[in-house]
N, C-alpha and C. Protein backbone atom coordinates (compact mmCIF):
# COMPACT_ATOMS: atom_id res chain seq x y z
N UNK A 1 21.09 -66.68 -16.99
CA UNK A 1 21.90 -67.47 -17.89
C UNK A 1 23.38 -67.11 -17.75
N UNK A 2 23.89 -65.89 -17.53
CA UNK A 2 25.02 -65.52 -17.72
C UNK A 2 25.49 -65.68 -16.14
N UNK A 3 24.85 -65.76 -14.99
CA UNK A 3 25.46 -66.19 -14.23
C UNK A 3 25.66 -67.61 -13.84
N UNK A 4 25.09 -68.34 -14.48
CA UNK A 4 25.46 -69.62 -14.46
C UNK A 4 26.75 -69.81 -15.28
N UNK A 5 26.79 -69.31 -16.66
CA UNK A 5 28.44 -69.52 -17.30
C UNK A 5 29.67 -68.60 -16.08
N UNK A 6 29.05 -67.98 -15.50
CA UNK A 6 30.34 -67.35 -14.60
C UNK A 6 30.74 -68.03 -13.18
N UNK A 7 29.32 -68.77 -12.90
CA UNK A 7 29.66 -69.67 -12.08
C UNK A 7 30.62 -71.19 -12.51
N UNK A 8 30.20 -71.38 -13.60
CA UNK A 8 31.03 -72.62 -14.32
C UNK A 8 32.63 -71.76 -14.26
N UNK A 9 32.59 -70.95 -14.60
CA UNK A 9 34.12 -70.62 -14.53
C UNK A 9 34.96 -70.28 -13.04
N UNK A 10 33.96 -69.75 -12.30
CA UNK A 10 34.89 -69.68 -11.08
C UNK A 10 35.23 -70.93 -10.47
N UNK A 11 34.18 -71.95 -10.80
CA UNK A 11 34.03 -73.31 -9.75
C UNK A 11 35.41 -73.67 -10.73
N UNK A 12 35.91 -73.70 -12.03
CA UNK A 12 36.96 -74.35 -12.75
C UNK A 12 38.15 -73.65 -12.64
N UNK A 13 37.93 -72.57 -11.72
CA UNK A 13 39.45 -71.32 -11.41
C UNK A 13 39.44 -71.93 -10.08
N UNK A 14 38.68 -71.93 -9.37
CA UNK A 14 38.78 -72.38 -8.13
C UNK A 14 39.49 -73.99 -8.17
N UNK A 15 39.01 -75.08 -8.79
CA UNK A 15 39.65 -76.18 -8.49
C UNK A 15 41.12 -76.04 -9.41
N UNK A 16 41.62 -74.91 -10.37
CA UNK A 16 43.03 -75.28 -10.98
C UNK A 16 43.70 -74.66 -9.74
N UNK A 17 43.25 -73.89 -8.95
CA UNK A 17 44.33 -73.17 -8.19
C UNK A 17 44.21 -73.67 -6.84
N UNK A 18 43.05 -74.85 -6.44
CA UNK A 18 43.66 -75.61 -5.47
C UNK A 18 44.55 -76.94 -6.23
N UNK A 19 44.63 -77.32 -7.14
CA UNK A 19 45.83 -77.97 -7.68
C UNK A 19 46.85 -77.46 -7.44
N UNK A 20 46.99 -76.43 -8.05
CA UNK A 20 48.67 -75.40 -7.97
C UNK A 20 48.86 -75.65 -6.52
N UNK A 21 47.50 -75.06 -5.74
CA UNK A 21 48.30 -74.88 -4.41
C UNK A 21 49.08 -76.27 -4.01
N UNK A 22 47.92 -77.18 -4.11
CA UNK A 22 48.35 -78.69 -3.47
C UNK A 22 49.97 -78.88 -4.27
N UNK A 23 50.24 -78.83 -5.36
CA UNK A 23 51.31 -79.22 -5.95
C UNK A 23 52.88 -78.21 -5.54
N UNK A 24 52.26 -76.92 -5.37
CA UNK A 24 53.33 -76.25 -4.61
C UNK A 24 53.91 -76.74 -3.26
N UNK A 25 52.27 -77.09 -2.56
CA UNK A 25 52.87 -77.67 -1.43
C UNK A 25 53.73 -78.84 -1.33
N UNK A 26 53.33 -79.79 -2.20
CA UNK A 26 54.29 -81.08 -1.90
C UNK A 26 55.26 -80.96 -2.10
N UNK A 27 56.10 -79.64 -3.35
CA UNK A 27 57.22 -79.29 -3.86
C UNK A 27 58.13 -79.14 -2.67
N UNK A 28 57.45 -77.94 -2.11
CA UNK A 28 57.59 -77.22 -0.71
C UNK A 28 58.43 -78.18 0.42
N UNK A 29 57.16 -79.50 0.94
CA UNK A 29 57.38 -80.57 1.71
C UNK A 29 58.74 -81.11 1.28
N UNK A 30 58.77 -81.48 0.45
CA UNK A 30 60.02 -82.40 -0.67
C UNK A 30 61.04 -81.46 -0.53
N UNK A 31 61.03 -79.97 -0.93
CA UNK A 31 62.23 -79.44 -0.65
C UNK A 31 62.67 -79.83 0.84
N UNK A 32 62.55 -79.13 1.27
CA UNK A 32 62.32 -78.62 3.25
C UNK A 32 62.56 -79.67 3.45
N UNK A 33 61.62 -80.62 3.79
CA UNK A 33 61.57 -81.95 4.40
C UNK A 33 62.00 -83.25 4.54
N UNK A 34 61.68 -83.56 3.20
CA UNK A 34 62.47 -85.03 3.19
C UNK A 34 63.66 -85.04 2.09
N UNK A 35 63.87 -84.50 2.02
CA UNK A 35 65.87 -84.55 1.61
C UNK A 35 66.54 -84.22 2.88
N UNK A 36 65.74 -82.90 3.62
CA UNK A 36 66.52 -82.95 4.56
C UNK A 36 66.80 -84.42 5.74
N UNK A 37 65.67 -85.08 5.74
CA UNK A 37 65.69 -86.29 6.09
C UNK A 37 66.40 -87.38 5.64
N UNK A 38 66.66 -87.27 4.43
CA UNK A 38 67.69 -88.42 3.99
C UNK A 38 69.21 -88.22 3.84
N UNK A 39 69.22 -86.45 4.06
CA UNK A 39 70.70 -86.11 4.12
C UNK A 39 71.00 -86.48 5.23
N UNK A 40 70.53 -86.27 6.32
CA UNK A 40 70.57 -86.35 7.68
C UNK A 40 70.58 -87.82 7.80
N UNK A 41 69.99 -88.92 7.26
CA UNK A 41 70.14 -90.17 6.99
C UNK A 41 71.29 -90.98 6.77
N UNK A 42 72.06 -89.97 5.58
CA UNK A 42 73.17 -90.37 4.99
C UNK A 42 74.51 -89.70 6.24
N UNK A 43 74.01 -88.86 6.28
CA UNK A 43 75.17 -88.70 7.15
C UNK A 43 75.63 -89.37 8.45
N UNK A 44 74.02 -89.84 8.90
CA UNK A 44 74.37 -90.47 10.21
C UNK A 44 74.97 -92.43 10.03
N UNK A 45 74.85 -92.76 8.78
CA UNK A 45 75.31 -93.61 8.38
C UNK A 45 76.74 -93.52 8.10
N UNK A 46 77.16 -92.38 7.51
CA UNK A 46 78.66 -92.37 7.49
C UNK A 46 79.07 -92.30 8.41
N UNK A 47 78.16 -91.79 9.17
CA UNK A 47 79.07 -91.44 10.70
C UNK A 47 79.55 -92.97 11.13
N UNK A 48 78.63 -93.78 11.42
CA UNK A 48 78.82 -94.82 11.84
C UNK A 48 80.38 -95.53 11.10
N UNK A 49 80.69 -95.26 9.47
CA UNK A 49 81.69 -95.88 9.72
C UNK A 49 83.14 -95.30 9.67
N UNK A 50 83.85 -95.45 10.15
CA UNK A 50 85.09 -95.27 10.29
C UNK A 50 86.19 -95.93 9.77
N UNK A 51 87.24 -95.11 9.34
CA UNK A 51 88.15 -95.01 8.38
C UNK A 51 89.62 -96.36 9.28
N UNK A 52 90.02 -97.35 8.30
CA UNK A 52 90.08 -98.88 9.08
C UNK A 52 91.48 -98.40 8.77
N UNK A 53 91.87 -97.40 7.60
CA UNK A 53 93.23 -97.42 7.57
C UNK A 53 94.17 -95.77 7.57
N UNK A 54 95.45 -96.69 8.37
CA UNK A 54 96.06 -95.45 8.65
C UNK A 54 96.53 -94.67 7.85
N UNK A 55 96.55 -93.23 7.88
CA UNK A 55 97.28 -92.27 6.36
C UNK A 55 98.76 -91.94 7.05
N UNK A 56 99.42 -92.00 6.06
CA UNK A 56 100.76 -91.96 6.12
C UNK A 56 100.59 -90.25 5.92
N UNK A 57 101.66 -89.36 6.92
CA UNK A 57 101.50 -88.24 6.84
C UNK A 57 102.77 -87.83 5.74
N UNK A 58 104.10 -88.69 5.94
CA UNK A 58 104.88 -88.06 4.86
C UNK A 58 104.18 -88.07 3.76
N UNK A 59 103.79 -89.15 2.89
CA UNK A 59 103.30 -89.38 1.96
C UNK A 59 102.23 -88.00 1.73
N UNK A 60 101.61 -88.06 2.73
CA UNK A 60 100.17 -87.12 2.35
C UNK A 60 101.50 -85.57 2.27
N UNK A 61 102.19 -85.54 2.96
CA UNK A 61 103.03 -84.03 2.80
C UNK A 61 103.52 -84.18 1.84
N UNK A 62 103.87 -84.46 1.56
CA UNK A 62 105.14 -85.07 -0.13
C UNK A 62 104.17 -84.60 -1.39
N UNK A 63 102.67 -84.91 -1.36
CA UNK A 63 101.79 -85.17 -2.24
C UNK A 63 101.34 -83.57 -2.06
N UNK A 64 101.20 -82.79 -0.97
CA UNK A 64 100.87 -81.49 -0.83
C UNK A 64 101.28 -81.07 -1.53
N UNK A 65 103.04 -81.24 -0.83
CA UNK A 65 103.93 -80.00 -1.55
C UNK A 65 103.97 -80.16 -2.95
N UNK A 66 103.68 -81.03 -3.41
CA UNK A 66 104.10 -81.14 -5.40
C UNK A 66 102.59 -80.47 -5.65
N UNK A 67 101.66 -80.73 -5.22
CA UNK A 67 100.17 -79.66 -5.40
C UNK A 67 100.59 -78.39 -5.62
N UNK A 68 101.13 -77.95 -4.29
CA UNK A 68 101.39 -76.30 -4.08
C UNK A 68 101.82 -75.96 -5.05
N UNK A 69 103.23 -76.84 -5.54
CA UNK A 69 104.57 -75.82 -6.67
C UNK A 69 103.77 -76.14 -7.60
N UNK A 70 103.00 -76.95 -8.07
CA UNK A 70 101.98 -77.21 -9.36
C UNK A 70 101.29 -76.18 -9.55
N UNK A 71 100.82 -75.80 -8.17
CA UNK A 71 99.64 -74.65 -8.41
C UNK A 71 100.68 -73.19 -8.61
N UNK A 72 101.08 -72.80 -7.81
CA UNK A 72 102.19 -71.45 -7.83
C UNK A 72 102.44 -71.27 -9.45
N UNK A 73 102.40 -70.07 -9.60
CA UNK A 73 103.09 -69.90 -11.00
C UNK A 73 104.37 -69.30 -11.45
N UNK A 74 105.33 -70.01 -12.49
CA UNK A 74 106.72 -69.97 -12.18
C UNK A 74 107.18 -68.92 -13.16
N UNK A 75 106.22 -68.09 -13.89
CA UNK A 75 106.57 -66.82 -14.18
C UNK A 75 106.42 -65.42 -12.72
N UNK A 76 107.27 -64.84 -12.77
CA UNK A 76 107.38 -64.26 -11.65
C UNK A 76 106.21 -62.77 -12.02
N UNK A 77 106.29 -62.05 -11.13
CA UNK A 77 104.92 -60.81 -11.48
C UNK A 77 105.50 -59.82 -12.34
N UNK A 78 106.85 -59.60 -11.95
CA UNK A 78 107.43 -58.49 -12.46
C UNK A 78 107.81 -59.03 -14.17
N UNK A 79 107.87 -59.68 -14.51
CA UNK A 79 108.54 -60.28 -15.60
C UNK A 79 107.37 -59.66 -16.86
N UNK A 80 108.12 -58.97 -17.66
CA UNK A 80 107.04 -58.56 -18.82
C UNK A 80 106.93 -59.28 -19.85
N UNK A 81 106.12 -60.11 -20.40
CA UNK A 81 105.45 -60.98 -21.48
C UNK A 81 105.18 -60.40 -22.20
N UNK A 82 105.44 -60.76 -23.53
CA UNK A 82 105.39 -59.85 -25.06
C UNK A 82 103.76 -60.21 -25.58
N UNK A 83 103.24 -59.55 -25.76
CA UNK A 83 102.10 -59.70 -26.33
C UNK A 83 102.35 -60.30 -27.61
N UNK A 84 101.77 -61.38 -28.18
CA UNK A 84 101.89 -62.66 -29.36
C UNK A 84 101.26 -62.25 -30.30
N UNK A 85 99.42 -61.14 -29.71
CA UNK A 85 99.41 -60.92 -31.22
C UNK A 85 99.37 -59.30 -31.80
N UNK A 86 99.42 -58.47 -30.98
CA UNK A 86 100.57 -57.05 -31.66
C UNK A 86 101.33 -56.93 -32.73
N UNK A 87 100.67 -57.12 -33.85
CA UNK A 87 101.84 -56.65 -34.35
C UNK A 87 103.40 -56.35 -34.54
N UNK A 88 104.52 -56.79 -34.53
CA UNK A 88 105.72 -56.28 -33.95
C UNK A 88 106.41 -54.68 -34.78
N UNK A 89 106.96 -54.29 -34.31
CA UNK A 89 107.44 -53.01 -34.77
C UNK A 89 109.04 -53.39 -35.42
N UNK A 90 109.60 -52.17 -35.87
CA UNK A 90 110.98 -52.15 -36.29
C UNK A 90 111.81 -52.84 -35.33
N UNK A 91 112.00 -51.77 -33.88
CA UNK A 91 112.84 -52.06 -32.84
C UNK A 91 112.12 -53.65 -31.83
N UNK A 92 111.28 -54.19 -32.24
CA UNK A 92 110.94 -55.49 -31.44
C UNK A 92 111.77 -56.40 -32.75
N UNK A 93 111.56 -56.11 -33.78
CA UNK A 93 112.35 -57.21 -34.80
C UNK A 93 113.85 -57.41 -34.56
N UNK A 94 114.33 -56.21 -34.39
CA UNK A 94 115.54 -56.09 -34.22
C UNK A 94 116.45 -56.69 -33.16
């Protein structure tokens, strides 16, 4: 009797964990496989098309340089900044 309930349970461990497996695998496939296939898809489609108009290089330099000084910061390193929330003392009031 009792090996028949232990057989009911392995035969029901046995088919959840060929599920898992099967479902890992397709995960698996899907990662790996076919994205990589449709990236590879997409790209070879862009490839195909090409860019119809010309870029103006001043323009694109002009547009750099205001990036750069945007980005740079126009407090210099050496410059000491007062801490805002310190407390101030006698001689900072003064």
């Amino acid at each position: 009797m009792k090996l028949r309930y232990l057989t009911k349970y392995i035969y029901y461990l046995i088919i959840t964990l060929a599920i898992i497996s099967l479902g890992m695998t397709a995960m698996f496939l899907y990662d790996n496989f076919y994205r990589t296939l449709i990236q590879a898809q997409v790209v070879y489609i862009l490839r195909n098309q090409v860019a119809l108009e010309v870029v103006d290089s001043a323009l694109w330099d002009k547009v750099l340089k205001n990036f750069r000084y945007k980005k740079t910061s126009q407090i210099q390193e050496n410059t000491k900044i007062p801490d805002p929330f310190s407390p101030l003392t006698k001689a900072e009031k003064e």
